[in-house]
PDB file of N, CA and C in Angstrom:
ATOM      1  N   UNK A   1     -86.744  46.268  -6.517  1.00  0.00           N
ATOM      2  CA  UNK A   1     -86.833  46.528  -7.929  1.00  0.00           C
ATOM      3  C   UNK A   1     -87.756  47.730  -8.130  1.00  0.00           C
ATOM      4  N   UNK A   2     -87.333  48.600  -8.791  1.00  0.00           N
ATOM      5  CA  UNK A   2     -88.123  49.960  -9.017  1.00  0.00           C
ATOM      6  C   UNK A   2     -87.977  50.051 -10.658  1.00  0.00           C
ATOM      7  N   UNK A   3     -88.885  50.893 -11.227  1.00  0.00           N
ATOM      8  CA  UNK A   3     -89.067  51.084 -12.705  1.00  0.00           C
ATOM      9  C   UNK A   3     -89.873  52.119 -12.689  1.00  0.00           C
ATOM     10  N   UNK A   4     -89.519  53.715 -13.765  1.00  0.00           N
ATOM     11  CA  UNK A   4     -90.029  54.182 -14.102  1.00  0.00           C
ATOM     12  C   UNK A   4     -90.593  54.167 -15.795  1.00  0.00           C
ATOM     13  N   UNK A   5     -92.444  54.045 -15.388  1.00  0.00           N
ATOM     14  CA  UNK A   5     -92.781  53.859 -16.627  1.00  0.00           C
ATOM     15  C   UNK A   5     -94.075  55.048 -17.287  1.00  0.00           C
ATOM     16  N   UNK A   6     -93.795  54.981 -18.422  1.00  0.00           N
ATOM     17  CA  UNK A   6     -95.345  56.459 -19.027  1.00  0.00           C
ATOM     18  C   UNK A   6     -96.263  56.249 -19.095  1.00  0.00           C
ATOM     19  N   UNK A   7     -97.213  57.113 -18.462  1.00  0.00           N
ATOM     20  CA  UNK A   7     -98.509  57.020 -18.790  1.00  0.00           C
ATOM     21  C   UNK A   7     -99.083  56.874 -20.577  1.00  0.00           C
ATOM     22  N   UNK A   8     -99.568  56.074 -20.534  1.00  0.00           N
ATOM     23  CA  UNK A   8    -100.245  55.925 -22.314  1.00  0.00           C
ATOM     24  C   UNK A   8    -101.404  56.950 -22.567  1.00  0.00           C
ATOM     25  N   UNK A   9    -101.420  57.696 -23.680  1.00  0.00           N
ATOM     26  CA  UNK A   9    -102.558  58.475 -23.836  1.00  0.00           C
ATOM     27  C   UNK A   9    -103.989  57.827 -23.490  1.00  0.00           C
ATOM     28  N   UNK A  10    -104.198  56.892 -23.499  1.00  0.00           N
ATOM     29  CA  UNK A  10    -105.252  55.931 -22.928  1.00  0.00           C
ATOM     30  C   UNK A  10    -105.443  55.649 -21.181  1.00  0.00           C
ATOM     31  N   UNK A  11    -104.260  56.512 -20.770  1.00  0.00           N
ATOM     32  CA  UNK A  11    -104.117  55.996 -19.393  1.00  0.00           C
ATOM     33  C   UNK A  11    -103.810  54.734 -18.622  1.00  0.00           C
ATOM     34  N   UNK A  12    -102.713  53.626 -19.910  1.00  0.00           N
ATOM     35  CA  UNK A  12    -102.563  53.116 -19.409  1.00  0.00           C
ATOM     36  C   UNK A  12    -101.093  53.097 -19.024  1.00  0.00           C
ATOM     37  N   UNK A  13    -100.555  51.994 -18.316  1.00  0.00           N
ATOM     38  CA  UNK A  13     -99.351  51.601 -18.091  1.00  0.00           C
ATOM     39  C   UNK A  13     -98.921  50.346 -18.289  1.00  0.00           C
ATOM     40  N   UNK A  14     -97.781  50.056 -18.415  1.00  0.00           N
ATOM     41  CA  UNK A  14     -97.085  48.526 -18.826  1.00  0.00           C
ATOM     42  C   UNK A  14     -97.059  48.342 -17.546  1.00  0.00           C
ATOM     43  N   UNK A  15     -96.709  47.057 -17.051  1.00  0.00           N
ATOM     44  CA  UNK A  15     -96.349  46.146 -15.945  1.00  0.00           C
ATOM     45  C   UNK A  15     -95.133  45.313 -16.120  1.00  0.00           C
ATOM     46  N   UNK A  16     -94.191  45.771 -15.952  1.00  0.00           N
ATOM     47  CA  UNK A  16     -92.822  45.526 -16.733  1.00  0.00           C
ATOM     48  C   UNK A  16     -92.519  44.037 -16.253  1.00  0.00           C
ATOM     49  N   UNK A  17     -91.961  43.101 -17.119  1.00  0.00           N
ATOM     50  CA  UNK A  17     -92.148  41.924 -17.601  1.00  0.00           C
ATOM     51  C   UNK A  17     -91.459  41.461 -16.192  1.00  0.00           C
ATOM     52  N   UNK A  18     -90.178  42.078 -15.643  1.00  0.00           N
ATOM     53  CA  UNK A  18     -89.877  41.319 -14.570  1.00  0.00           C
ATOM     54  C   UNK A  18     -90.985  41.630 -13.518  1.00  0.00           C
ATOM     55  N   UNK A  19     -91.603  42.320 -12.973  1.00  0.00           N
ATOM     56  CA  UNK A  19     -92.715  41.996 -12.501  1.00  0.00           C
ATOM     57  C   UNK A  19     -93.848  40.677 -12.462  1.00  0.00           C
ATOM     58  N   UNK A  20     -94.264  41.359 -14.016  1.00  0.00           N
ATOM     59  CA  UNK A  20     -95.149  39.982 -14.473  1.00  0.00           C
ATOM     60  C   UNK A  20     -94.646  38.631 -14.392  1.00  0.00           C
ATOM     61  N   UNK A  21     -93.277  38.701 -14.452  1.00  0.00           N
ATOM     62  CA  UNK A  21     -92.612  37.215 -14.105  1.00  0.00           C
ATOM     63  C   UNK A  21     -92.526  36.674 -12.900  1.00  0.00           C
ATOM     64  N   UNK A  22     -92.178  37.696 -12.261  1.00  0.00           N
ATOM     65  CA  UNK A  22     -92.014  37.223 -10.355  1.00  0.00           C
ATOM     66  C   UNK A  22     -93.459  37.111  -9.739  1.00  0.00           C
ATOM     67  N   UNK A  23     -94.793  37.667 -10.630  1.00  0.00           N
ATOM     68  CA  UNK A  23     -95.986  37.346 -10.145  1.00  0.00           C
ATOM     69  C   UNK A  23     -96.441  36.558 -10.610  1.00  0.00           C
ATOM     70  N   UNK A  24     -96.073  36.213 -11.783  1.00  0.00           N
ATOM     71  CA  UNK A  24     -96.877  35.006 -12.412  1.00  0.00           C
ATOM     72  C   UNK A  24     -98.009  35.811 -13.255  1.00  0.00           C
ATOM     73  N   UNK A  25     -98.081  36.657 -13.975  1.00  0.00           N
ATOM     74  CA  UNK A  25     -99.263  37.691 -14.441  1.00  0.00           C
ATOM     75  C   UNK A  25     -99.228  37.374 -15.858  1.00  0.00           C
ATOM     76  N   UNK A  26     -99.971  36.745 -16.284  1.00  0.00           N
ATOM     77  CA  UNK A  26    -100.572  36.351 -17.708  1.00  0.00           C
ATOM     78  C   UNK A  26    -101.294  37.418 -18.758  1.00  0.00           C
ATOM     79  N   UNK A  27    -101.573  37.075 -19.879  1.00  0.00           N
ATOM     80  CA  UNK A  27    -102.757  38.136 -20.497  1.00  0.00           C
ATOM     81  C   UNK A  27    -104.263  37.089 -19.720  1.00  0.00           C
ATOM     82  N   UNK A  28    -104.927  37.747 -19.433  1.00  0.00           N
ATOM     83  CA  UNK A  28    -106.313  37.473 -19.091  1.00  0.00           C
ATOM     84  C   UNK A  28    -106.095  37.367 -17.666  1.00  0.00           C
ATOM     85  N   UNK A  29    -105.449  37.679 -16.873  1.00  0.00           N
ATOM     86  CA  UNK A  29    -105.026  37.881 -15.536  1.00  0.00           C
ATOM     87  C   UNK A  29    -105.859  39.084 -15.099  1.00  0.00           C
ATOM     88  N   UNK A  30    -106.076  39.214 -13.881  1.00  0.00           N
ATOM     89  CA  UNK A  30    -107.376  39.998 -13.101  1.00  0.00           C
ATOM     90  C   UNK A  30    -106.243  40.935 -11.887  1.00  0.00           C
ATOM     91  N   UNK A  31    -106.206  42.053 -11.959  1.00  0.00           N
ATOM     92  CA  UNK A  31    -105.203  42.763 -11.232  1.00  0.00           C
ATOM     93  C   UNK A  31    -106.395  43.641 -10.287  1.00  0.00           C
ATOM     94  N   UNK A  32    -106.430  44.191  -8.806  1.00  0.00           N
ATOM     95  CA  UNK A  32    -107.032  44.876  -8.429  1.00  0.00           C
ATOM     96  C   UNK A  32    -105.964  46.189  -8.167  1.00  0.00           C
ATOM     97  N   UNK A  33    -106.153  47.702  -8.782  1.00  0.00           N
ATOM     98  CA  UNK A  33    -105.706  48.619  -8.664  1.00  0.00           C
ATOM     99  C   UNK A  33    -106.166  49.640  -7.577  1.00  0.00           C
ATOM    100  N   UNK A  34    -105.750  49.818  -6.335  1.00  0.00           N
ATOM    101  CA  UNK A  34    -106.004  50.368  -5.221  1.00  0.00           C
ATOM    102  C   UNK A  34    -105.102  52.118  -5.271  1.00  0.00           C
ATOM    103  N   UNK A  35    -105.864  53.285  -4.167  1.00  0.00           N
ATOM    104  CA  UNK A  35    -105.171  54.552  -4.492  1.00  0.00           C
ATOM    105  C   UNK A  35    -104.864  54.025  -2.431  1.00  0.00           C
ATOM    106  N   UNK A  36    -103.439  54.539  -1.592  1.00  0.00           N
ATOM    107  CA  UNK A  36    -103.727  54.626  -0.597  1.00  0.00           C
ATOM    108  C   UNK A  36    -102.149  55.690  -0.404  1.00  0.00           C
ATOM    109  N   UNK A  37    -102.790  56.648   0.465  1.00  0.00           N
ATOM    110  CA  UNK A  37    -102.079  58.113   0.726  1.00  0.00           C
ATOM    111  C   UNK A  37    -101.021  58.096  -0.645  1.00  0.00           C
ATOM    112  N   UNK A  38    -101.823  58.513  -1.603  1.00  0.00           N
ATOM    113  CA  UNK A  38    -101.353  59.170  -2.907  1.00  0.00           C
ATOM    114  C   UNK A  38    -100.463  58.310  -3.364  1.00  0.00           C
ATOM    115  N   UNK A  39    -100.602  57.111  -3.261  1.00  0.00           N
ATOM    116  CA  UNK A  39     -99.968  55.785  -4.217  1.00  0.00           C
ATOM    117  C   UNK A  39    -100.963  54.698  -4.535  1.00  0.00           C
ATOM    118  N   UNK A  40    -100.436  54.295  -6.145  1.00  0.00           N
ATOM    119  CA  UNK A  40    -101.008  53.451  -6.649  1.00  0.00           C
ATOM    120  C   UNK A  40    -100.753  52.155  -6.351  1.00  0.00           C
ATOM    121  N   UNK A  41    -101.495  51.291  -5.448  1.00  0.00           N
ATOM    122  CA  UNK A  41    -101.078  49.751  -5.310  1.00  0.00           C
ATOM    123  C   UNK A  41    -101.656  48.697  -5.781  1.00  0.00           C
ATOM    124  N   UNK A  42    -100.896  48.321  -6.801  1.00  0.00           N
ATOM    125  CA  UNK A  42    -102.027  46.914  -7.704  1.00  0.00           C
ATOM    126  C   UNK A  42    -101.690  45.590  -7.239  1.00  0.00           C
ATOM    127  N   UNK A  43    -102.295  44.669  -7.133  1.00  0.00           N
ATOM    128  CA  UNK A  43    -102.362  43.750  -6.576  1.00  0.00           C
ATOM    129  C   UNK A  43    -103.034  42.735  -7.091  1.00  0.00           C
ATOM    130  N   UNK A  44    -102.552  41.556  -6.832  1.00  0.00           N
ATOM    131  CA  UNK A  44    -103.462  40.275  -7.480  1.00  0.00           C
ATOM    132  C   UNK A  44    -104.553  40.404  -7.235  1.00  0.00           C
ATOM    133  N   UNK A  45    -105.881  39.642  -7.811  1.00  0.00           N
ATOM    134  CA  UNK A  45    -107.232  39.683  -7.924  1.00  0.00           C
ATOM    135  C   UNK A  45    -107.283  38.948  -6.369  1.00  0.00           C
ATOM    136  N   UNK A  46    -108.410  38.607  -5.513  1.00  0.00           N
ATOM    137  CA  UNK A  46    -108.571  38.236  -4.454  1.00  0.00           C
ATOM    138  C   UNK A  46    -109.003  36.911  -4.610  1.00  0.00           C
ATOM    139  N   UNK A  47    -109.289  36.024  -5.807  1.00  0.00           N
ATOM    140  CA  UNK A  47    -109.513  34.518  -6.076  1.00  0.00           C
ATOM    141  C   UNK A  47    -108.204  34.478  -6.865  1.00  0.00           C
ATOM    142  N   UNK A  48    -106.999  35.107  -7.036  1.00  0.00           N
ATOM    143  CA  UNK A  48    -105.989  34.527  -7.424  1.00  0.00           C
ATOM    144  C   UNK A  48    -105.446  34.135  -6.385  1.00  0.00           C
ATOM    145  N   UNK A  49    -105.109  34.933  -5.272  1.00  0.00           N
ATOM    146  CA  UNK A  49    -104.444  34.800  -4.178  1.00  0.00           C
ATOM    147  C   UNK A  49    -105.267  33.760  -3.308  1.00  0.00           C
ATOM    148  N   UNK A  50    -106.312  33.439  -2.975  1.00  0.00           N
ATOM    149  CA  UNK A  50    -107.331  31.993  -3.269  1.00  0.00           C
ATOM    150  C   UNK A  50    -106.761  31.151  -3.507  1.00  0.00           C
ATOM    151  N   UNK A  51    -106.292  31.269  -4.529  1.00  0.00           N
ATOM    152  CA  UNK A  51    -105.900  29.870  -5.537  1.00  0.00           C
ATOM    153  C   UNK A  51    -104.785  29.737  -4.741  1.00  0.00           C
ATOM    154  N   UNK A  52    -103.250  30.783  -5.076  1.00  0.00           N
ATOM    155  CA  UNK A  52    -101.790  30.628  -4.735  1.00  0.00           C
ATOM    156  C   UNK A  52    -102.312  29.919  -3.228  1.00  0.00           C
ATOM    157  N   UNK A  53    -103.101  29.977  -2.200  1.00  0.00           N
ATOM    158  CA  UNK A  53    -102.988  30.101  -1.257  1.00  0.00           C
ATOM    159  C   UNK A  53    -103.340  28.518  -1.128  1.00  0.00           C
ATOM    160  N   UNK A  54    -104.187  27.937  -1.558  1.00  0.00           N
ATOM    161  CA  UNK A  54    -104.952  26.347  -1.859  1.00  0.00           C
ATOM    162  C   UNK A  54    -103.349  25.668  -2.885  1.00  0.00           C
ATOM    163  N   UNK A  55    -102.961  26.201  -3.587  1.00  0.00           N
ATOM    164  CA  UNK A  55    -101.781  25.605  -3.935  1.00  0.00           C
ATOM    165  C   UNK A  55    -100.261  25.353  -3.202  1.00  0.00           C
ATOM    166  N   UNK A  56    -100.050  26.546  -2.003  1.00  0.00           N
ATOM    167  CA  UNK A  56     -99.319  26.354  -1.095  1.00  0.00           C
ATOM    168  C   UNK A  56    -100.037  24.944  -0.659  1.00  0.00           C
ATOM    169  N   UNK A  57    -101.207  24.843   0.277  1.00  0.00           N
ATOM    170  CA  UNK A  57    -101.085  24.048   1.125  1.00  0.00           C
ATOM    171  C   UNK A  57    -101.108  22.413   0.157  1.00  0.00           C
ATOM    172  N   UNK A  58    -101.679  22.531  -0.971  1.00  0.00           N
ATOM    173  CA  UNK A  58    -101.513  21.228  -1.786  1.00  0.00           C
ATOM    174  C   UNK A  58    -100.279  20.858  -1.834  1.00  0.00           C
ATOM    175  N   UNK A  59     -99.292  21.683  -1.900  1.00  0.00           N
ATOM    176  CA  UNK A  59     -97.379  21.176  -1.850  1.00  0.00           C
ATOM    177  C   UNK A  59     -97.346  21.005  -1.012  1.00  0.00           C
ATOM    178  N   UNK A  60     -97.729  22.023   0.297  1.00  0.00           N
ATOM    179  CA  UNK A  60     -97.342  21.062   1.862  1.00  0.00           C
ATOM    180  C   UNK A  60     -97.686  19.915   2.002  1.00  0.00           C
ATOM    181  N   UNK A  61     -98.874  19.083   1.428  1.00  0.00           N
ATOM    182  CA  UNK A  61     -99.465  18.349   1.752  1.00  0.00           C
ATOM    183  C   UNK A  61     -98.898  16.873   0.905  1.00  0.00           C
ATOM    184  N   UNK A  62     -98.898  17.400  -0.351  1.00  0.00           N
ATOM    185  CA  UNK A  62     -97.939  16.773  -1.544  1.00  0.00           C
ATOM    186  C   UNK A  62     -96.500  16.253  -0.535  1.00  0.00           C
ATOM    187  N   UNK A  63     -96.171  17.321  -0.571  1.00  0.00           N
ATOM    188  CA  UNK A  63     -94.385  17.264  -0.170  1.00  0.00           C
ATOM    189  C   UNK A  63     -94.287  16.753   1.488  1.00  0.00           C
ATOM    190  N   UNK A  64     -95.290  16.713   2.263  1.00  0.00           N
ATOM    191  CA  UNK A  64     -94.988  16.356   3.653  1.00  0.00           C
ATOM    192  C   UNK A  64     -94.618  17.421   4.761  1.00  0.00           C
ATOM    193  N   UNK A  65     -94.885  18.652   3.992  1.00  0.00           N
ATOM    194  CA  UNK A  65     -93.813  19.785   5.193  1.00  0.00           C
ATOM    195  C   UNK A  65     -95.134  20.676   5.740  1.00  0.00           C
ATOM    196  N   UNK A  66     -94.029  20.859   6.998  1.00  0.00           N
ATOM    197  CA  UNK A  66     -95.497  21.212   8.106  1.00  0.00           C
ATOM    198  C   UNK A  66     -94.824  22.410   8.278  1.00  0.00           C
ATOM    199  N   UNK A  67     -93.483  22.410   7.798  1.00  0.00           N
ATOM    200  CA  UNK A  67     -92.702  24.390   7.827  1.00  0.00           C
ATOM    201  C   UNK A  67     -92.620  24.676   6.409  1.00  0.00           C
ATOM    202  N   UNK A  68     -93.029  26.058   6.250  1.00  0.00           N
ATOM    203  CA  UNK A  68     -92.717  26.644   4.452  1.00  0.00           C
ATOM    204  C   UNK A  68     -90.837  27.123   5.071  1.00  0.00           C
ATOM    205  N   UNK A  69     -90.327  26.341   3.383  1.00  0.00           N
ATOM    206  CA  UNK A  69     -89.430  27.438   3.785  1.00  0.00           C
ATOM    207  C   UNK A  69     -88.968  28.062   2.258  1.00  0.00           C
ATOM    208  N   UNK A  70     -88.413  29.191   2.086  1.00  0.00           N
ATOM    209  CA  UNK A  70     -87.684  30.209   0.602  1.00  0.00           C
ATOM    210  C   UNK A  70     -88.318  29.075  -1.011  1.00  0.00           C
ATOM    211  N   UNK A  71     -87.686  27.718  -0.084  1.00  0.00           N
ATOM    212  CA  UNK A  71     -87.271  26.767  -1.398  1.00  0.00           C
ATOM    213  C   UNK A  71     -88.472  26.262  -1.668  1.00  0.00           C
ATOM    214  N   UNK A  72     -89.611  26.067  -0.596  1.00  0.00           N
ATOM    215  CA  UNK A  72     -90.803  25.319  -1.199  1.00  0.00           C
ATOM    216  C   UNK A  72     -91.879  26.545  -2.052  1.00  0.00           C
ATOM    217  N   UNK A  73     -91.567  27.598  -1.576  1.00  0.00           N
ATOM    218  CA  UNK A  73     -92.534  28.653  -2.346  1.00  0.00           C
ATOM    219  C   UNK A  73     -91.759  29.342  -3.888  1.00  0.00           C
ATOM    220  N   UNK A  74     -90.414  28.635  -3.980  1.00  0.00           N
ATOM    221  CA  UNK A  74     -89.866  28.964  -5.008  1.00  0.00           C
ATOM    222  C   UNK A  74     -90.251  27.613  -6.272  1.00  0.00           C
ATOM    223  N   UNK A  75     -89.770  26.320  -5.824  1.00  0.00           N
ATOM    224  CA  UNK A  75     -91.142  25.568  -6.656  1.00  0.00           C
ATOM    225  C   UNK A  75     -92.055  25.819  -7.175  1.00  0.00           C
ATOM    226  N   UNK A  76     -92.587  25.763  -6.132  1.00  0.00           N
ATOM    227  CA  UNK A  76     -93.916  26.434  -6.950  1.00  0.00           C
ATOM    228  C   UNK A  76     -94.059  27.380  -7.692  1.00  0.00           C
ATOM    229  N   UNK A  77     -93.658  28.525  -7.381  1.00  0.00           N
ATOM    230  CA  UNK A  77     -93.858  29.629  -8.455  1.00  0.00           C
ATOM    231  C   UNK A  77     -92.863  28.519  -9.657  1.00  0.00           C
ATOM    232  N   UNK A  78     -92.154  28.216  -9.094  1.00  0.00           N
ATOM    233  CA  UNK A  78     -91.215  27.519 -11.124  1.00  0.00           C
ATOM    234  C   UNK A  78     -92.348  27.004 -12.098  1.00  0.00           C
ATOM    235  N   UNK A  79     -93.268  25.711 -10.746  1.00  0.00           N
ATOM    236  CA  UNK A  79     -94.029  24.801 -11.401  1.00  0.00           C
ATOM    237  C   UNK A  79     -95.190  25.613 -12.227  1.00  0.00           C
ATOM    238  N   UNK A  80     -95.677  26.946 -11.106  1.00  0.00           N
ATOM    239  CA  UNK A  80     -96.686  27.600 -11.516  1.00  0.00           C
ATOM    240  C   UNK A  80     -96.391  28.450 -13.179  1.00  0.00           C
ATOM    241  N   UNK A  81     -95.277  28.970 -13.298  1.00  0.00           N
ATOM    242  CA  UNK A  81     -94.311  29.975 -14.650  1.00  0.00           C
ATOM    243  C   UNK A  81     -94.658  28.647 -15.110  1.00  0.00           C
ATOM    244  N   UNK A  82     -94.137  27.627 -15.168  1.00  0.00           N
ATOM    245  CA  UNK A  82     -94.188  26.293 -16.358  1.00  0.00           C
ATOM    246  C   UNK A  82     -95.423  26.301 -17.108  1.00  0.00           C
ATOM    247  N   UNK A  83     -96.382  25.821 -16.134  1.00  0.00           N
ATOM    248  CA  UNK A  83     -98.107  25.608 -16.456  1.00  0.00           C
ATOM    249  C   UNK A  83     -98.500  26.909 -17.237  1.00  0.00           C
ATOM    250  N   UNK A  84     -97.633  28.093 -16.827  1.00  0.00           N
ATOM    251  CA  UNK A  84     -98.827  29.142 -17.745  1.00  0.00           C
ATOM    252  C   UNK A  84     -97.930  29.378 -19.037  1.00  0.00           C
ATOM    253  N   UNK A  85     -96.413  29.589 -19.043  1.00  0.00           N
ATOM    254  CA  UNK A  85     -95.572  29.672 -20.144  1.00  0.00           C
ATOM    255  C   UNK A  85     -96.294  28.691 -21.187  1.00  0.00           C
ATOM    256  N   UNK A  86     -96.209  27.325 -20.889  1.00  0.00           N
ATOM    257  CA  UNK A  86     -97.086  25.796 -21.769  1.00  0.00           C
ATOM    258  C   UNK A  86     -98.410  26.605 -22.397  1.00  0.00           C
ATOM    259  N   UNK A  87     -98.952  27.183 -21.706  1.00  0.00           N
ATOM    260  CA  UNK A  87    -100.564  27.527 -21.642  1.00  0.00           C
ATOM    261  C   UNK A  87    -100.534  28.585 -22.687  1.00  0.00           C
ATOM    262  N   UNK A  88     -99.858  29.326 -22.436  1.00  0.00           N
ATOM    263  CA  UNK A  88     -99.994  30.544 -23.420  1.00  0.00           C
ATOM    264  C   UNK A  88     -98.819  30.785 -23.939  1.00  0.00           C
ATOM    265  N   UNK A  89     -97.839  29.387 -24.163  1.00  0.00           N
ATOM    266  CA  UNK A  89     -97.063  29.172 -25.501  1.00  0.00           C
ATOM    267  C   UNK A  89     -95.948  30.556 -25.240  1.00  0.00           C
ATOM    268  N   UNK A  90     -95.349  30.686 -24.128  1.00  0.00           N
ATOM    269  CA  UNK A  90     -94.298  31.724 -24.055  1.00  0.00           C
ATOM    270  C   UNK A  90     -92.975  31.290 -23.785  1.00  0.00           C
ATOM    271  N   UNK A  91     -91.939  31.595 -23.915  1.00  0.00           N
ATOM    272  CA  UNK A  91     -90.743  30.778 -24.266  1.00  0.00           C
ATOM    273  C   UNK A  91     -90.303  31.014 -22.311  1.00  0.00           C
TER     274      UNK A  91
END
């Protein structure tokens, strides 16, 4: 997935919604913006990925599985979109 988007006179940029959807990226969400050989790479905060990472193993542990596979990390992200859509009331 690629998207070209404009710089805002403020310098900012949108984070185009299918993005924010496939990451799970909320308003009050913590993004770290990195420069490496003349590209911009933003990335989840380093206690988000914390968290995703303590929530994988709570489903393994939940669910019994000692292999991840496509379908158990797709759960989760569903369960995870649910909890924040509820949270901040987004359809």
């Amino acid at each position: 997935m690629q998207f070209t988007m404009t710089v805002g006179p403020k310098g900012q940029v949108v984070i185009p919604k299918a993005f924010r959807d496939e990451l799970g990226l909320y308003p009050g969400e913590e993004v770290v913006i990195a420069e490496k050989d003349k590209q911009l790479l933003i990335s989840l905060k380093s206690e988000q990925m914390e968290k995703i990472k303590a929530e994988i193993v709570q489903f393994a542990l939940k669910y019994g599985s000692k292999t991840y596979k496509p379908s158990d990390f797709d759960k989760l992200h569903e369960a995870e979109l649910e909890e924040s859509r509820t949270k901040w009331k987004l359809p």
